[in-house]
Protein backbone atom coordinates (compact mmCIF):
# COMPACT_ATOMS: atom_id res chain seq x y z
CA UNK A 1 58.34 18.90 -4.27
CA UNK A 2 54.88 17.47 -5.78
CA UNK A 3 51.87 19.51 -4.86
CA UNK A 4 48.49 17.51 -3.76
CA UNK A 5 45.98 16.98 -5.63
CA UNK A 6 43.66 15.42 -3.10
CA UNK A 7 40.20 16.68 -1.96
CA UNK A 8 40.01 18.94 1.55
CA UNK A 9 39.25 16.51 4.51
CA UNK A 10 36.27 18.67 4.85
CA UNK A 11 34.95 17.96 1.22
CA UNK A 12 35.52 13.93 1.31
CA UNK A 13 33.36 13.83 4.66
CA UNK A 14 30.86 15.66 3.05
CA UNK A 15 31.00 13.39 0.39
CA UNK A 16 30.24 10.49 2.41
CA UNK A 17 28.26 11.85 4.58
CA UNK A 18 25.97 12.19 1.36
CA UNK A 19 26.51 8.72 0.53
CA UNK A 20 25.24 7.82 3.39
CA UNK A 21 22.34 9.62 3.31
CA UNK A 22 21.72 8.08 0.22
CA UNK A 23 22.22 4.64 0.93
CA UNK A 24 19.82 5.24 4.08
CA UNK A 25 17.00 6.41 1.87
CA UNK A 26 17.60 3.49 -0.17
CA UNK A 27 17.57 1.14 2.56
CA UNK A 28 14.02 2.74 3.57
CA UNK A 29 12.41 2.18 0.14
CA UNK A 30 13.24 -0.87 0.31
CA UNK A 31 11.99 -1.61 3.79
CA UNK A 32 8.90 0.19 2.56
CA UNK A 33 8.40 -1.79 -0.58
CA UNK A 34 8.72 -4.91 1.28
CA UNK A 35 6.03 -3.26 3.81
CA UNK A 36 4.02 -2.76 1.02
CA UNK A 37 4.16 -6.27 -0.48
CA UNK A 38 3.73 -8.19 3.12
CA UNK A 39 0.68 -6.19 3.30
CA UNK A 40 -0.95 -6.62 0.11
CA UNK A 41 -0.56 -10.38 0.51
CA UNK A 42 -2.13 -10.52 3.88
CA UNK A 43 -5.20 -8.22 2.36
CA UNK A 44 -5.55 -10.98 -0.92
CA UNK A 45 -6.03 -13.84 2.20
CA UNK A 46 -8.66 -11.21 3.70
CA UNK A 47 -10.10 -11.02 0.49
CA UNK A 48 -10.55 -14.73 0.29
CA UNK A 49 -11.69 -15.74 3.66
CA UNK A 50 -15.25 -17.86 3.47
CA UNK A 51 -18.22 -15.07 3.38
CA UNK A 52 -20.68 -17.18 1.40
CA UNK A 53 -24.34 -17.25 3.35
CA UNK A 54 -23.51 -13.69 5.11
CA UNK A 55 -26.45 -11.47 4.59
CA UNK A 56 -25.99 -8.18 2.92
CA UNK A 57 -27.87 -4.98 2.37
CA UNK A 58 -27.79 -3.29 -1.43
CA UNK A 59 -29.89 0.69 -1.27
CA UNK A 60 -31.24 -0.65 -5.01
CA UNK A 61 -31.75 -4.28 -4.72
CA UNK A 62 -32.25 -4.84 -0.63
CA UNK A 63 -31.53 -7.73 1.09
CA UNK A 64 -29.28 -10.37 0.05
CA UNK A 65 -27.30 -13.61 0.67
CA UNK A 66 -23.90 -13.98 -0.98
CA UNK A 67 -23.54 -17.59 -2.73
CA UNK A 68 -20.67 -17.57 -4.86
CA UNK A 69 -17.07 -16.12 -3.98
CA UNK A 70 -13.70 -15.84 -5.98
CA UNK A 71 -10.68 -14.00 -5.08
CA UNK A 72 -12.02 -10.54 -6.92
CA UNK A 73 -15.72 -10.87 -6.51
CA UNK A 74 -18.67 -12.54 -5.05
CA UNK A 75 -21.99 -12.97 -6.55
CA UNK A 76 -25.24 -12.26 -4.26
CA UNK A 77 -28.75 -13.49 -4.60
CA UNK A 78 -31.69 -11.03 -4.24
CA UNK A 79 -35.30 -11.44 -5.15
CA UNK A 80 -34.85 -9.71 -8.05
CA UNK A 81 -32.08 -12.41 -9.29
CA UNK A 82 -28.64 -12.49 -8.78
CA UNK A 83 -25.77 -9.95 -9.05
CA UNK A 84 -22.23 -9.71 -9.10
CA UNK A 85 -20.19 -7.18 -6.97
CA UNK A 86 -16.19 -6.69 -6.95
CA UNK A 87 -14.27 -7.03 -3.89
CA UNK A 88 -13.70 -5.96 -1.20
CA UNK A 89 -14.71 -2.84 -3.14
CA UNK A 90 -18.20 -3.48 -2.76
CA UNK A 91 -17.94 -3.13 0.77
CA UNK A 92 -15.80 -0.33 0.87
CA UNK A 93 -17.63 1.80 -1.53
CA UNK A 94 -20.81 1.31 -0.05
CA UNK A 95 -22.90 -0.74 -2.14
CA UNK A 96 -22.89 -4.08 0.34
CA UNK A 97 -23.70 -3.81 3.89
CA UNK A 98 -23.48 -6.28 6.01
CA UNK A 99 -23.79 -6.66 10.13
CA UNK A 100 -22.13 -9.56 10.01
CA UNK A 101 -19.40 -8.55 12.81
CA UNK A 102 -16.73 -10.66 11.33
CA UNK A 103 -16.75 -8.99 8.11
CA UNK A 104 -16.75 -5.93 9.60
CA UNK A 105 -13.88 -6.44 11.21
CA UNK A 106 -12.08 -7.87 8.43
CA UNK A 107 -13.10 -4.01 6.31
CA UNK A 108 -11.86 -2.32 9.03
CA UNK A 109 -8.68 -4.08 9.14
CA UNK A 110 -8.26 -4.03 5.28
CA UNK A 111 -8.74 -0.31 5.53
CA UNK A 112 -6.32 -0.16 7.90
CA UNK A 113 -3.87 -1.48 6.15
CA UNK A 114 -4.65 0.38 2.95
CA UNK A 115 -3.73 3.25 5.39
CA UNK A 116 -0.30 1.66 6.12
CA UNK A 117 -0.06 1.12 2.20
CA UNK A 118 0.22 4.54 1.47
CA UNK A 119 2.01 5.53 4.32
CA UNK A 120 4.93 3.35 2.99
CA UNK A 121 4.44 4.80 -0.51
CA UNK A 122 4.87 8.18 1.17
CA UNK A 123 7.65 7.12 2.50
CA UNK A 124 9.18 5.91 -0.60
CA UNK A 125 7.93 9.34 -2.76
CA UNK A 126 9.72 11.27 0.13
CA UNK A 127 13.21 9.04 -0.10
CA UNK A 128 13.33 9.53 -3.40
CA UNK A 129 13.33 13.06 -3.37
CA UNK A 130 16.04 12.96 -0.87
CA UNK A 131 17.74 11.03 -2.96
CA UNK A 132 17.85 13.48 -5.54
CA UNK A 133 18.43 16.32 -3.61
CA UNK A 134 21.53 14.50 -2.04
CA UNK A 135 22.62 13.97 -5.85
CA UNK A 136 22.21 17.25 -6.84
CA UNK A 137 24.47 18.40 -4.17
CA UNK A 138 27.10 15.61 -4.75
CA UNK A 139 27.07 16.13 -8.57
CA UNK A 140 26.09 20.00 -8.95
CA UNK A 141 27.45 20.48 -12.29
CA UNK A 142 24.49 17.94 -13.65
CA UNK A 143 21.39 20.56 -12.22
């Protein structure tokens, strides 16, 4: 009579149980990263949208009137000559204020999302070490 060489039921669950755990986690990077990427293109249209003529507010330089734009930066015009600022960074940072309520609104919403952002990269640090904890315990001689 042959003898079996087969796993215990109780081991090839556990197996797959793992391997589904693991092919959960990778189903929620990947939900994240796409998250991430829907997101950053929606912020690059933000970052885009018409704010040439809205009045600003530098600490240094006072009062201003943006007249050029580009899709990184946008140049302002102050008495003491013109000056060039990165964005939205410029905003965010605190070296442009504006009480232009649009662009307000469009910062808030950009932070916003930033705060999404990294609450999908979260989410993708903390699948990842699932994923190698469930690996460890699938493949324990490897630790």
């Amino acid at each position: 009579m042959a003898t079996k060489s087969a796993r215990p039921k109780s081991q090839l669950r556990s197996e797959l149980l793992l391997e589904k755990k693991i092919q959960e986690c990778q189903q929620r990077i990947s939900e994240s990263q796409q998250t991430i990427e829907a997101i950053r293109s929606k912020q690059d249209r933000m970052c885009t949208a018409d704010i040439i003529g809205i009045s600003v507010e530098h600490k240094l330089f006072g009062a201003g009137i943006i007249t050029e734009q580009n899709a990184t930066s946008i140049t302002v015009s102050f008495d003491s000559g013109s000056k060039r600022f990165v964005m939205p960074s410029a905003f965010l940072d605190g070296f442009l204020k504006t009480e232009d309520a649009s662009v307000k609104e469009r910062l808030l919403e950009y932070l916003s999302m930033q705060q999404k952002i990294q609450e999908a990269k979260d989410d993708i640090s903390a699948s990842k070490r699932a994923i190698f904890a469930f690996e460890a315990k699938r493949h324990p001689h490897l630790r």
